[in-house]
Protein backbone atom coordinates (compact mmCIF):
# COMPACT_ATOMS: atom_id res chain seq x y z
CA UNK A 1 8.66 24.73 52.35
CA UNK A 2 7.43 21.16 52.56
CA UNK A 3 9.12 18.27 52.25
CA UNK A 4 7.44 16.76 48.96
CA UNK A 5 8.59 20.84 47.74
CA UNK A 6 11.90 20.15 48.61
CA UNK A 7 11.66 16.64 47.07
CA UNK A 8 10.45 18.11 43.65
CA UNK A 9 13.39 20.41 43.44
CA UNK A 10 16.03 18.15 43.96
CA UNK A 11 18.02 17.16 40.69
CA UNK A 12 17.09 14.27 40.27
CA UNK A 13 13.48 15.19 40.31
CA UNK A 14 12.88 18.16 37.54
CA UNK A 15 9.92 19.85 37.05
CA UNK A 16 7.29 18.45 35.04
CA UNK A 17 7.16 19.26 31.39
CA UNK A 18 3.92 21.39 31.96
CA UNK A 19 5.03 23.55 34.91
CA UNK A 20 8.40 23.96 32.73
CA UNK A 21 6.11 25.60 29.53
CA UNK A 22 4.89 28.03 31.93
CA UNK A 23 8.32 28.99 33.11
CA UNK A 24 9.32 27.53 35.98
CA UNK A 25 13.04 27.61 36.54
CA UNK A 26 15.40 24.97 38.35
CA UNK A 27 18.63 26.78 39.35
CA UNK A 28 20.49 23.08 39.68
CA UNK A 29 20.34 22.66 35.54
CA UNK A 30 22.82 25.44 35.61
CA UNK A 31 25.39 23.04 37.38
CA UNK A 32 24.60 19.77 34.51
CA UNK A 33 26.74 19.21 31.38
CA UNK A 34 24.17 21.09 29.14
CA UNK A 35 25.94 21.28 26.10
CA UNK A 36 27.29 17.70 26.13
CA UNK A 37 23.53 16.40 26.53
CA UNK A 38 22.62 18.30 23.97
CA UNK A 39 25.17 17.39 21.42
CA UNK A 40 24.19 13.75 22.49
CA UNK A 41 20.57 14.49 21.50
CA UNK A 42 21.82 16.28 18.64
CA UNK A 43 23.01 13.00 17.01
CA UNK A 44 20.26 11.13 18.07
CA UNK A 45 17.77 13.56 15.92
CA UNK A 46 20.38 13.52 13.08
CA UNK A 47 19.97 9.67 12.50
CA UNK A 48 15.75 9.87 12.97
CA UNK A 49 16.11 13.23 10.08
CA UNK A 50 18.44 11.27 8.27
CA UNK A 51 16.40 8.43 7.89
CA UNK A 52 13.84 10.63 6.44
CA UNK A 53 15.71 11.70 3.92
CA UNK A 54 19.16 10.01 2.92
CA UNK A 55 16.99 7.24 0.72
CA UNK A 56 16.12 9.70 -1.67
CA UNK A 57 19.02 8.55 -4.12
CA UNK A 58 19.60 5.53 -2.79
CA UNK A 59 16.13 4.16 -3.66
CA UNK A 60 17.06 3.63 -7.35
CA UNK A 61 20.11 1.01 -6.42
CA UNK A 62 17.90 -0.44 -4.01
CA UNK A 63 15.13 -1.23 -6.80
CA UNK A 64 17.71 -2.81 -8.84
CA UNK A 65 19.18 -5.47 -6.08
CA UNK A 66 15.21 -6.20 -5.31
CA UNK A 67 13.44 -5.45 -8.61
CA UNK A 68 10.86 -3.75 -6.17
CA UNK A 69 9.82 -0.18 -7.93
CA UNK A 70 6.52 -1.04 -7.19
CA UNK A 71 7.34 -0.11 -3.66
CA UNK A 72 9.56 2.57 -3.33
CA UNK A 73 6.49 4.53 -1.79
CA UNK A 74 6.77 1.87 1.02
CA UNK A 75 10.56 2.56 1.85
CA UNK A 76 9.60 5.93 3.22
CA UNK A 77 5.60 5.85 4.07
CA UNK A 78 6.26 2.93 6.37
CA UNK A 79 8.72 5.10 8.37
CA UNK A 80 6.90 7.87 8.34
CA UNK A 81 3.37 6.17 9.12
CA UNK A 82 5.03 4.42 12.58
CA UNK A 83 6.44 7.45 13.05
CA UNK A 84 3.45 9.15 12.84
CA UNK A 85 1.25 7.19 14.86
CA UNK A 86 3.11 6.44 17.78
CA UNK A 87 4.59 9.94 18.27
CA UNK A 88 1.79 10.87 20.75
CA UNK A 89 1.49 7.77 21.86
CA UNK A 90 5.41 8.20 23.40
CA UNK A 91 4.24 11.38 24.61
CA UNK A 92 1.84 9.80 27.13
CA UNK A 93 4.29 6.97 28.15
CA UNK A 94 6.79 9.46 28.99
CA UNK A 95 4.14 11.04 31.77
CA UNK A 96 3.94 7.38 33.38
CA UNK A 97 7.79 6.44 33.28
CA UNK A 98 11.07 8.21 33.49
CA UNK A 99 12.65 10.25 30.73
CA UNK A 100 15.56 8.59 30.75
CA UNK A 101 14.48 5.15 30.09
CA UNK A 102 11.71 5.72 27.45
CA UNK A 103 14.44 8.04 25.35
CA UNK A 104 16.99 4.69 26.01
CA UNK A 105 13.97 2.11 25.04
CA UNK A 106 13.30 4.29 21.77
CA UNK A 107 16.88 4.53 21.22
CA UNK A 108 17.37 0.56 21.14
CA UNK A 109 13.91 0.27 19.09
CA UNK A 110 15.57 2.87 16.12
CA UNK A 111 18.61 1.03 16.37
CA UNK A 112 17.20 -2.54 15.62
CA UNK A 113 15.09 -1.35 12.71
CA UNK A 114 18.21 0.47 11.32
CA UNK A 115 20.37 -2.84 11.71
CA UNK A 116 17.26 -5.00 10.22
CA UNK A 117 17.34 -2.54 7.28
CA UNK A 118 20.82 -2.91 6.37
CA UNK A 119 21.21 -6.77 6.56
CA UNK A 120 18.01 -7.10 4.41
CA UNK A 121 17.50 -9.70 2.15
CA UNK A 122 14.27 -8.68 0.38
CA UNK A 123 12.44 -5.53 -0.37
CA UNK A 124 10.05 -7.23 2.72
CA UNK A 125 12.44 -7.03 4.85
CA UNK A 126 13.37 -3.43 4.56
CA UNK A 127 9.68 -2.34 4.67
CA UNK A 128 9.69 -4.18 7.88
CA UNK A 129 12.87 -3.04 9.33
CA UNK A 130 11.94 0.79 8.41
CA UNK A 131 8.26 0.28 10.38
CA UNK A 132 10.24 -0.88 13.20
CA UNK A 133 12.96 2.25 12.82
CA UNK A 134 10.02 4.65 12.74
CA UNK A 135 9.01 3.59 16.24
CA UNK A 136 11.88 4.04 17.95
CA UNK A 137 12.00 7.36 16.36
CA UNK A 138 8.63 8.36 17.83
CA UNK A 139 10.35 7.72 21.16
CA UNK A 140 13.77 9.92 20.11
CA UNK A 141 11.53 12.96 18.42
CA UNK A 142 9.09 13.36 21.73
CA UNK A 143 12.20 12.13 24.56
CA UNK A 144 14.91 15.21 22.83
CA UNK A 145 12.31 18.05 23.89
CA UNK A 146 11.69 16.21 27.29
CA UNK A 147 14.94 16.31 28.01
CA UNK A 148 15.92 19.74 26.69
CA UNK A 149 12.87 20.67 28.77
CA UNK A 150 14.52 18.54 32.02
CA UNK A 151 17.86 19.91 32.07
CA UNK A 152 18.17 22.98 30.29
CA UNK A 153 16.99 26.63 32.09
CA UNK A 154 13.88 28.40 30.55
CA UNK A 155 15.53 31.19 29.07
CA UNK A 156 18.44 29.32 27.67
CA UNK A 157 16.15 26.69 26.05
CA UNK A 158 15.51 28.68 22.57
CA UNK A 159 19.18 28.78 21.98
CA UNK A 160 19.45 24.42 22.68
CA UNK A 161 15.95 24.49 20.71
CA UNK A 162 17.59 26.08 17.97
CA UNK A 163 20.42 23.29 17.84
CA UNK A 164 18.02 20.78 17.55
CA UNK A 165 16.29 22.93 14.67
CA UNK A 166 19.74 23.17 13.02
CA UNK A 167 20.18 19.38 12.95
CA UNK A 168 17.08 19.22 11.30
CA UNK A 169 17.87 21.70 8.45
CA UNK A 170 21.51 20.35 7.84
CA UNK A 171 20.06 16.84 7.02
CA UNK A 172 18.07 17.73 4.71
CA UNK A 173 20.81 18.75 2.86
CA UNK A 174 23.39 15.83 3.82
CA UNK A 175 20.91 13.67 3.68
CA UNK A 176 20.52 13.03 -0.16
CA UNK A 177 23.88 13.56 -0.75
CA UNK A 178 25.46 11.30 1.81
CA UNK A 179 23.03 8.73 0.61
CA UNK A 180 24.40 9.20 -2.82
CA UNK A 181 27.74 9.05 -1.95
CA UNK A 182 27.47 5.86 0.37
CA UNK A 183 25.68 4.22 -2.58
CA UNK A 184 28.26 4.70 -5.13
CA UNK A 185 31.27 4.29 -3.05
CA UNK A 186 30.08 1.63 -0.28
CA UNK A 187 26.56 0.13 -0.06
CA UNK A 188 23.22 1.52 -0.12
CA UNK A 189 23.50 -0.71 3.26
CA UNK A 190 25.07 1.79 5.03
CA UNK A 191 22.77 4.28 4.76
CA UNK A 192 21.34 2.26 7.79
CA UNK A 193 24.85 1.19 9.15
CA UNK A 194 25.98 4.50 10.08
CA UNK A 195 23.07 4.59 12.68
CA UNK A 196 24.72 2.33 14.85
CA UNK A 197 27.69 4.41 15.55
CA UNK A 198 26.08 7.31 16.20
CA UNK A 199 22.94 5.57 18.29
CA UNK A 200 25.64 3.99 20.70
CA UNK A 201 27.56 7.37 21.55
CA UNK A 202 23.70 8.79 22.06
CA UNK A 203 22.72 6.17 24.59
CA UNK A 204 26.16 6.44 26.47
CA UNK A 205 25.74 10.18 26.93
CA UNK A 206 22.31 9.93 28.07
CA UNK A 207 23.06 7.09 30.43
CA UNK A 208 25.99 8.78 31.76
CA UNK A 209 24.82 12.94 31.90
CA UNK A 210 20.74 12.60 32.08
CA UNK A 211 19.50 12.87 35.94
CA UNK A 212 16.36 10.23 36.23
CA UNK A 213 13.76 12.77 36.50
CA UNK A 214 10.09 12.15 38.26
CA UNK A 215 7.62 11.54 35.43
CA UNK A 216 4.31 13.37 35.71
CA UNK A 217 2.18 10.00 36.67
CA UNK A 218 5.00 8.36 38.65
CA UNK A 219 3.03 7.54 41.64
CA UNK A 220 -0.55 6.56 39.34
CA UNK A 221 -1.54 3.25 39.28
CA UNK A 222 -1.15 1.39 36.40
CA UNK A 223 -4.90 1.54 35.62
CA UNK A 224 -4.81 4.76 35.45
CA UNK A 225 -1.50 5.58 33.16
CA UNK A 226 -3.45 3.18 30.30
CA UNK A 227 -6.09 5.43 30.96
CA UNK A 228 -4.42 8.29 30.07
CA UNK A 229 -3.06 6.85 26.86
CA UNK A 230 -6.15 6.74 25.26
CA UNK A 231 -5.88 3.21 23.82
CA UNK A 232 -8.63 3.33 21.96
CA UNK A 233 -8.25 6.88 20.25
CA UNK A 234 -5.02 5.12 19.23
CA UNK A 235 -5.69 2.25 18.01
CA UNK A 236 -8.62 3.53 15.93
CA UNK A 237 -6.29 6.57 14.46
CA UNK A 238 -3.67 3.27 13.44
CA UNK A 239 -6.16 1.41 12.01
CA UNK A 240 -7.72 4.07 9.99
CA UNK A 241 -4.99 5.55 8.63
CA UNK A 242 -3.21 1.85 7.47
CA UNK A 243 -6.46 1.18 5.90
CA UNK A 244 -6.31 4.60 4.00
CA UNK A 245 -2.93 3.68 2.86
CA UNK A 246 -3.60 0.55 1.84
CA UNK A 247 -6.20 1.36 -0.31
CA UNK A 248 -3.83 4.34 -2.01
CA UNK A 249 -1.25 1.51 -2.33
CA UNK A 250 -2.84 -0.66 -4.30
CA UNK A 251 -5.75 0.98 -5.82
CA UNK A 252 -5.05 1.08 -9.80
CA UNK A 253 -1.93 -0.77 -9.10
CA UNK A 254 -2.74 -4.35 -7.75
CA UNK A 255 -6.91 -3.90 -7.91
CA UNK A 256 -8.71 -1.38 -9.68
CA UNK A 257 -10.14 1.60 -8.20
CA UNK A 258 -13.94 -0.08 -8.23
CA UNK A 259 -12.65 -2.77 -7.06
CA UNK A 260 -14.52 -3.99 -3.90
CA UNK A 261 -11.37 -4.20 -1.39
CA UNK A 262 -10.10 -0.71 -2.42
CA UNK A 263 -13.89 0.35 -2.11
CA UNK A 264 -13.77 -1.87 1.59
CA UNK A 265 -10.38 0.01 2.64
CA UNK A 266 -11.69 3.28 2.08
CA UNK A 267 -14.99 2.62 4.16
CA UNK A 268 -13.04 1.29 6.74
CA UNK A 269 -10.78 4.22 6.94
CA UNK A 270 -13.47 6.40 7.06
CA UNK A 271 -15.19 4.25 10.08
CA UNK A 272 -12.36 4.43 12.03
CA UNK A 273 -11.43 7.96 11.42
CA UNK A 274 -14.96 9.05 12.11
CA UNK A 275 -14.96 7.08 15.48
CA UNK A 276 -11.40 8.41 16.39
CA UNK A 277 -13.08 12.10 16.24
CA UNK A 278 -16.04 10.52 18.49
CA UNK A 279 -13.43 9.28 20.94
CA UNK A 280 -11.37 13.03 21.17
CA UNK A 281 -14.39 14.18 22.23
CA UNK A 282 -15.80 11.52 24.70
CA UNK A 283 -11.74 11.52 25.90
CA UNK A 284 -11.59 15.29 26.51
CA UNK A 285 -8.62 16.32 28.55
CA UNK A 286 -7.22 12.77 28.03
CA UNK A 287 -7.83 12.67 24.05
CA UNK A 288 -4.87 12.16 22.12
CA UNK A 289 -5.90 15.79 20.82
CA UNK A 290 -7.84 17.74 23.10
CA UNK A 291 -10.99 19.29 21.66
CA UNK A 292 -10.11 22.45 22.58
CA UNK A 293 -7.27 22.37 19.89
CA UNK A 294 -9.25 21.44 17.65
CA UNK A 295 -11.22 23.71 17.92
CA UNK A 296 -8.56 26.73 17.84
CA UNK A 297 -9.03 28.64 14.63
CA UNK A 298 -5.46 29.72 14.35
CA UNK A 299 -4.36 25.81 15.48
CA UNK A 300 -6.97 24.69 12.48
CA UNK A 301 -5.48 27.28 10.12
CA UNK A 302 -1.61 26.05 10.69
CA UNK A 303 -2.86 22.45 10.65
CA UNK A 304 -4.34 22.81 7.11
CA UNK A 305 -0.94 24.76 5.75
CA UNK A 306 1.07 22.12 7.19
CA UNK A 307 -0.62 19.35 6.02
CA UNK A 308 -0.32 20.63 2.59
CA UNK A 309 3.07 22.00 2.56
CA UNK A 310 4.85 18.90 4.12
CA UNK A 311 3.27 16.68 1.23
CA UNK A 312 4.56 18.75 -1.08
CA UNK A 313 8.04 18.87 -0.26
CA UNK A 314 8.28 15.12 0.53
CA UNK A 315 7.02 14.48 -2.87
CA UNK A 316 10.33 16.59 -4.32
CA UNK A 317 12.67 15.04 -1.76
CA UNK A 318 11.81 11.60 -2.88
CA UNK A 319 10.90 11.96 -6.95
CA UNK A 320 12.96 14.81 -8.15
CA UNK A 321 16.73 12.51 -7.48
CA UNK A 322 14.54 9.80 -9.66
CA UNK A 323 13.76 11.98 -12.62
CA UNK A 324 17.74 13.12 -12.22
CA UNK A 325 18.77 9.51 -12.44
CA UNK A 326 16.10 7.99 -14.36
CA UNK A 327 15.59 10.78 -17.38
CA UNK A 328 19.19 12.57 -17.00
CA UNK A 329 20.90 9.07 -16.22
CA UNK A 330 22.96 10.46 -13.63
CA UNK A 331 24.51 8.91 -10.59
CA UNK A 332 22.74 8.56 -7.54
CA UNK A 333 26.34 10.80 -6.43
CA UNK A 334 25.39 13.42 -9.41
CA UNK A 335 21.69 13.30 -8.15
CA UNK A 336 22.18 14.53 -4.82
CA UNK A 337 24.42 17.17 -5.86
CA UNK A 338 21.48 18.46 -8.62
CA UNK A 339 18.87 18.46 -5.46
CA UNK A 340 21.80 20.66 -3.43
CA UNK A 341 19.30 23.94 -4.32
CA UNK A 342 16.49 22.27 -2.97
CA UNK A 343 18.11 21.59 0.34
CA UNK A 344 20.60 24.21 0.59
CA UNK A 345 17.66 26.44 0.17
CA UNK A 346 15.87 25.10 3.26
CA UNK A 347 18.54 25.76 5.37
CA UNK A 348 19.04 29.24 4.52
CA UNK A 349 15.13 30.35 3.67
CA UNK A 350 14.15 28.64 7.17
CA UNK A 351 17.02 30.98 9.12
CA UNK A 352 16.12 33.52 7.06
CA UNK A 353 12.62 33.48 7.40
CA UNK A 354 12.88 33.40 11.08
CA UNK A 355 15.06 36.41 11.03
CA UNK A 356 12.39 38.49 8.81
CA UNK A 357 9.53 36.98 11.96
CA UNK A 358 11.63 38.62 14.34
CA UNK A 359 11.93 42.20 12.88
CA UNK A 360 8.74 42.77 11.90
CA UNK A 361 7.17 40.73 14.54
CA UNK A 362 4.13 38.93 12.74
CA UNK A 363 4.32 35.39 10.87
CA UNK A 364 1.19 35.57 8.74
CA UNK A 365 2.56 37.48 5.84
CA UNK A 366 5.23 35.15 5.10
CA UNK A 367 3.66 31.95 5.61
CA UNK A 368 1.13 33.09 3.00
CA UNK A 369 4.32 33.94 0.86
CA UNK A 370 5.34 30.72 1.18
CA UNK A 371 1.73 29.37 -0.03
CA UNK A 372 2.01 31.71 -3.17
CA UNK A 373 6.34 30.66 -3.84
CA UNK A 374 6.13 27.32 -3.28
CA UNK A 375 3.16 26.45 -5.65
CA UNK A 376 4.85 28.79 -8.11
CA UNK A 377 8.37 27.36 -7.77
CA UNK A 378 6.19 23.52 -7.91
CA UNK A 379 4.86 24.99 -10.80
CA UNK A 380 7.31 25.50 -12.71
CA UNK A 381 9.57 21.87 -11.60
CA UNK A 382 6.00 19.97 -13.21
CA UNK A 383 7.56 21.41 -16.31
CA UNK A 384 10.26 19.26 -16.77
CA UNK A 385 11.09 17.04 -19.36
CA UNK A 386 13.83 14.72 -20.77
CA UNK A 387 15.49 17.85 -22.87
CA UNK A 388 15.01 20.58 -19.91
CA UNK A 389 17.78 22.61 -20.02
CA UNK A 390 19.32 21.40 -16.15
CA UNK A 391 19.86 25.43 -15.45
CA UNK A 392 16.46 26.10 -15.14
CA UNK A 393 15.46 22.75 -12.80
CA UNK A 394 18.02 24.26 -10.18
CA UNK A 395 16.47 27.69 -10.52
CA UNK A 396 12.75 25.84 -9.91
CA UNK A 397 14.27 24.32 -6.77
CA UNK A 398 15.58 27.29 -5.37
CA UNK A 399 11.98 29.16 -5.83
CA UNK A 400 10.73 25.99 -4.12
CA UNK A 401 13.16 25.66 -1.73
CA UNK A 402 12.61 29.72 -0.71
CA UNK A 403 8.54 29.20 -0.44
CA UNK A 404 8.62 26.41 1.71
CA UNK A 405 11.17 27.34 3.78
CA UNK A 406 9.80 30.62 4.54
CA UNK A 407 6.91 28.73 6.47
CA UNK A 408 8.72 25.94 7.66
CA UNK A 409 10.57 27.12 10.72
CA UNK A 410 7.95 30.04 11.43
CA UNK A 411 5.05 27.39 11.43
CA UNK A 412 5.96 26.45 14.85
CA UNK A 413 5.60 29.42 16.22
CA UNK A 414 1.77 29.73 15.95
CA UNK A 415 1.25 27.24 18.42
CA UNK A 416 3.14 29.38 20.98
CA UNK A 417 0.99 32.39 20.31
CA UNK A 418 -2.58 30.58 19.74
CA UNK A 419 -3.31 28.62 22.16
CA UNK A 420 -2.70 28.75 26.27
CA UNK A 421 0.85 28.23 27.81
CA UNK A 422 -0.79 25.08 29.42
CA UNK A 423 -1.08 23.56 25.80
CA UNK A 424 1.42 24.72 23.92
CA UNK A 425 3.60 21.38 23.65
CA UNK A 426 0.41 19.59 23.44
CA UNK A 427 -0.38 22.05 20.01
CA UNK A 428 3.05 21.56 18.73
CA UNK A 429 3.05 18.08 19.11
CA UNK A 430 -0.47 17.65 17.06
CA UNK A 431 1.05 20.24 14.27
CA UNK A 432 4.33 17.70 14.31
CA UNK A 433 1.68 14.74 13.81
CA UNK A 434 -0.58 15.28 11.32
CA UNK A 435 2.49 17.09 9.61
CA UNK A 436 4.19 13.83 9.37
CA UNK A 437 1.16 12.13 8.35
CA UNK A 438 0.49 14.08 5.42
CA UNK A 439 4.11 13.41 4.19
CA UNK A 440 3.23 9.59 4.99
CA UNK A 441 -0.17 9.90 2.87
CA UNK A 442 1.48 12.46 0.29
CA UNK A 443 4.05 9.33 -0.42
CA UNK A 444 1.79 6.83 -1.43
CA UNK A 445 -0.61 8.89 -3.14
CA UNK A 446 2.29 10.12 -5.21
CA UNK A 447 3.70 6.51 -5.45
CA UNK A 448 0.12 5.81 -6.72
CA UNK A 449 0.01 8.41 -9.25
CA UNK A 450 3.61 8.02 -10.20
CA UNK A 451 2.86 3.96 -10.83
CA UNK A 452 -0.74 4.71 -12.52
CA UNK A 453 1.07 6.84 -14.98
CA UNK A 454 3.81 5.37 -15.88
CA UNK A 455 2.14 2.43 -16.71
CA UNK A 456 -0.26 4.04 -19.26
CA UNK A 457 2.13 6.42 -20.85
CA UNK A 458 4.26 3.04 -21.47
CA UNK A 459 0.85 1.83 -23.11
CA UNK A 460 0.77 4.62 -25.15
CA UNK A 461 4.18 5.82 -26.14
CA UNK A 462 5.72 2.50 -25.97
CA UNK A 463 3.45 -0.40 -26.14
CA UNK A 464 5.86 -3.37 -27.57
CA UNK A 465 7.82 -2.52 -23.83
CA UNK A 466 6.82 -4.68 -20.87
CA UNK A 467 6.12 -2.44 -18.11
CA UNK A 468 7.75 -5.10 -15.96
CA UNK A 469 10.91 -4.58 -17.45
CA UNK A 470 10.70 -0.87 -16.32
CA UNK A 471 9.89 -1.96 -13.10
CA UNK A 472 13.04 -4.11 -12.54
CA UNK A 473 15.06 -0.41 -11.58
CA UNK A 474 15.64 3.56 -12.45
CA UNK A 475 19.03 3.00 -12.78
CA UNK A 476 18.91 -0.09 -15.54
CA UNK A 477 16.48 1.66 -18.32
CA UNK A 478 19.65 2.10 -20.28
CA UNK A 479 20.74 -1.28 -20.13
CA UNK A 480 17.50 -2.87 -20.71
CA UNK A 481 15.48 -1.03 -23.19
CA UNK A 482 16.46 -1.04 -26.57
CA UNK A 483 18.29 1.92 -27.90
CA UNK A 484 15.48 2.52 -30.37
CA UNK A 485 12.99 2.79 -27.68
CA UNK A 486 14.70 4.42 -25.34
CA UNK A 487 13.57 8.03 -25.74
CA UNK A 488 9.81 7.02 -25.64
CA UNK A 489 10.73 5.45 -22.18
CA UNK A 490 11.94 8.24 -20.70
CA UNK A 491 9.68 10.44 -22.69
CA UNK A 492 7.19 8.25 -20.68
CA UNK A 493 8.90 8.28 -17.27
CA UNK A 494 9.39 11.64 -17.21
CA UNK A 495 5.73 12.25 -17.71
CA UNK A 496 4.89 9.98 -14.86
CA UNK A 497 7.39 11.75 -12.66
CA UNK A 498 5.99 15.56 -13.57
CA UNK A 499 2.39 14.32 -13.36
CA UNK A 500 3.69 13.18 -9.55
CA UNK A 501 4.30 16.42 -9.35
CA UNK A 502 1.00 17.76 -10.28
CA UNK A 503 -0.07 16.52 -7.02
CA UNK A 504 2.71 18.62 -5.07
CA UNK A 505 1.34 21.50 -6.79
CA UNK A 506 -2.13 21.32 -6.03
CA UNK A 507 -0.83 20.66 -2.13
CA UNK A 508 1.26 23.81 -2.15
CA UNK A 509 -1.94 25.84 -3.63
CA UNK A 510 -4.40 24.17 -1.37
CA UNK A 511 -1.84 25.43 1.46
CA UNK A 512 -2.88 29.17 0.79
CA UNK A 513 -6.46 28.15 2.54
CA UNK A 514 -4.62 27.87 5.61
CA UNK A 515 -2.10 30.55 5.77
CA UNK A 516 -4.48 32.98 4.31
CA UNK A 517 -7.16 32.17 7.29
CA UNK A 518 -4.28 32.95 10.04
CA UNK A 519 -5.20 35.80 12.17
CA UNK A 520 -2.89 38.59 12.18
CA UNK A 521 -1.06 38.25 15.78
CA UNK A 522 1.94 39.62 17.06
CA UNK A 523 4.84 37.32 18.58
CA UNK A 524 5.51 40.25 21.12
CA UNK A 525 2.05 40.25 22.41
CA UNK A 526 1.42 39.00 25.99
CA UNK A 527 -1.59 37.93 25.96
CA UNK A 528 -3.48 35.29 24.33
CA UNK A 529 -6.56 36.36 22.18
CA UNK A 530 -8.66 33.26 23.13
């Protein structure tokens, strides 16, 4: 054995993350505090999935103090765009520099966007302070796996995976109601606050348990690790997809759809895109996604469900707690607990569903059942209205809840079987991406639709009301409308808030295209069909 092969097995030098995928084993991870970095990581991922969701019943309170409900689309697309678009972007940065400090640099990035957020003074502000959250929590999402994959033994890792996967799940239920609960009882503030807390035990932990590892281009010149970021691939995929946004933002809101700067934005977008797609393939094996992903009918198939799917259920997490507080005038407390179904259901259809994978050995069937459930159980909550008896919304979220939770954990698990080892964090990573795009895009086009609407049904059913008076918060319709027009108003909102939901139906049914073109292939199998 060579010294350089001794060098790479040291400690403090892991294996790369590639030559980890394929199963290469470090008998000195056996000696590290596994568990304790995990649990570290574990809160880490908790406060990025808790930022996704814990504003979901906080938003209304948070319209009030700014008067903002023209932008509560903002408060979680502008997360989940940063998010987005600098995920891969950390993934290349953490091949140039060491683990350790990337995870650290995120880390400090989340936790000044989370501090900005809760001393804001202006809806602004907490746009601003969310963008900046979601870029730190690029760094957190990509830097947990690189670590698990660092210190934790190949055939151990599913079990630490699976941690990380139940952090995931149990926010989603926490989320809305800790938000509701804060909001009430404390500040909507501290839905941002209790970031700090958690963010400092995180970095101590990683600081203290977290060998510096040997990143993949450690000895490349600088030239070359901006190379391998492909710049350009990124900046056009940013560009594009803020001008996309944009145009969804204000397009029948501030301008009209003709208008020649929403017709500008969507040109642009479609520029940029089109020359991202030009660069992946010029980029090849350095493209942000490889053609050869792309080009994976299985990888295509999965990428289609997903995008679908997590649009839909982003539309319920954020809309359904405003019909509960707006139409139903309950607390933003009360709210949460009415989504519990919704959530609760996650949790328990995603172990589930993984279960049922694992017995019968093939994920197709049930990620079409979750195509054909979830539009149903969408369906049905596009029904509601302001004298819905509150039974049956809880029985539409649980049909929801079991549909896309069936496909949600099992999703992942194409990428393992489709493509090559060599790729496989590569595929999950693009799944993760345009997954969390779609939710970004699925926001604003239902913060579009949900705007659009309300404003006309107010024309209609209540034209002596100033839609600006609406606008000034969810939580103040009762205290500003008068009593005689009140049930037109929230005959009106709760049209605007079921014909957001339209669009999560159509998503969920346009899903079935995806999961429907999977090829039948067994999780047991060996080998790759190519």
């Amino acid at each position: 054995m060579t010294a350089s092969e001794t060098t790479r097995l040291l400690p403090e030098n892991p294996p790369d993350l590639v030559s980890a995928t394929k199963g290469t084993e470090d008998p000195s991870r056996s000696s590290r505090p596994q568990l304790l970095i995990t649990i570290g990581l574990c809160l880490s991922i908790f406060c990025v999935s808790l930022d996704q969701t814990v504003l979901a019943t906080a938003i209304p309170r948070i319209t009030d103090e700014f008067q903002s409900l023209k932008n509560v689309g903002w408060y979680g697309s502008s997360f989940l765009f940063v998010f987005t678009a600098t995920q891969m972007m950390w993934g290349k940065l953490y091949q140039g520099y060491t683990t350790k400090r990337m995870f650290l640099l995120g880390l400090a990035i989340f936790e000044l966007g989370s501090l900005l957020c809760g001393i804001a003074p202006s809806s602004a502000t907490l746009v601003a302070g969310r963008s900046i959250a979601g870029l730190g929590a690029g760094s957190i999402n990509s830097g947990a796996l690189f670590i698990i994959t660092d210190t934790i033994p190949l055939n151990k890792r599913p079990v630490y995976m699976g941690f990380l996967g139940c952090v995931h799940a149990v926010t989603k239920v926490t989320g809305p109601l800790l938000g509701g609960l804060l909001t009430d009882h404390v500040s909507w503030r501290w839905c941002f606050y209790i970031n700090l807390p958690m963010g400092l035990v995180t970095a101590i932990v990683i600081l203290s348990l977290v060998p510096t590892n040997q990143p993949k281009m450690a000895h490349s010149s600088l030239k070359d690790k901006i190379k391998s970021m492909d710049l350009p691939g990124s900046l056009l995929l940013i560009c594009g997809t803020v001008a996309l946004l944009l145009a969804l933002q204000w397009g029948g809101s501030e301008y009209a759809w003709d208008d020649w700067r929403i017709r500008g934005l969507f040109m642009l977008s479609g520029i940029m895109l089109a020359a991202f797609a030009g660069v992946q393939v010029w980029a090849g094996d350095k493209a942000t996604i490889p053609l050869r992903i792309l080009c994976n009918r299985d990888m295509l198939s999965i990428t289609l469900w997903g995008i679908f799917n997590g649009g839909a259920m982003i539309v319920f997490i954020y809309y359904l707690p405003i019909w509960y507080q707006a139409v139903e005038g309950f607390s933003a407390t009360k709210s949460g607990l009415m989504t519990l179904p919704t959530q609760l259901g996650l949790v328990f259809c995603s172990l589930a569903g993984g279960i049922f994978v694992s017995l019968v050995g093939y994920y197709t069937p049930f990620l079409i059942a979750s195509s054909v459930i979830s539009t149903l159980g969408a369906a049905l909550l596009s029904t509601l209205h302001p004298s819905s008896n509150l039974i049956s919304s809880l029985i539409f979220q649980v049909l929801l809840s079991l549909g896309i939770g069936l496909g949600s954990q099992n999703s992942t698990l194409v990428p393992q079987v489709a493509v090559q080892k060599e790729d496989v964090v590569i595929a999950i990573s693009s799944l993760t991406f345009v997954q969390a795009l779609s939710s970004s895009v699925s926001l604003v086009i239902g913060q579009s639709v949900f705007h659009n609407r309300l404003v006309e049904n107010l024309r209609v059913s209540a034209p002596s009301i100033d839609p600006s008076m609406v606008e000034k918060g969810v939580t103040m319709l009762r205290d500003t409308i008068p009593p005689e027009m009140l049930a037109d108003v929230l005959g009106a909102f709760s049209r605007a808030i079921t014909d957001t939901f339209h669009v999560a139906v159509v998503m969920c049914a346009f899903s079935l295209i995806g999961s429907a073109s999977l090829r039948w292939k067994s999780i047991r199998e060996k080998t790759v069909e190519e």
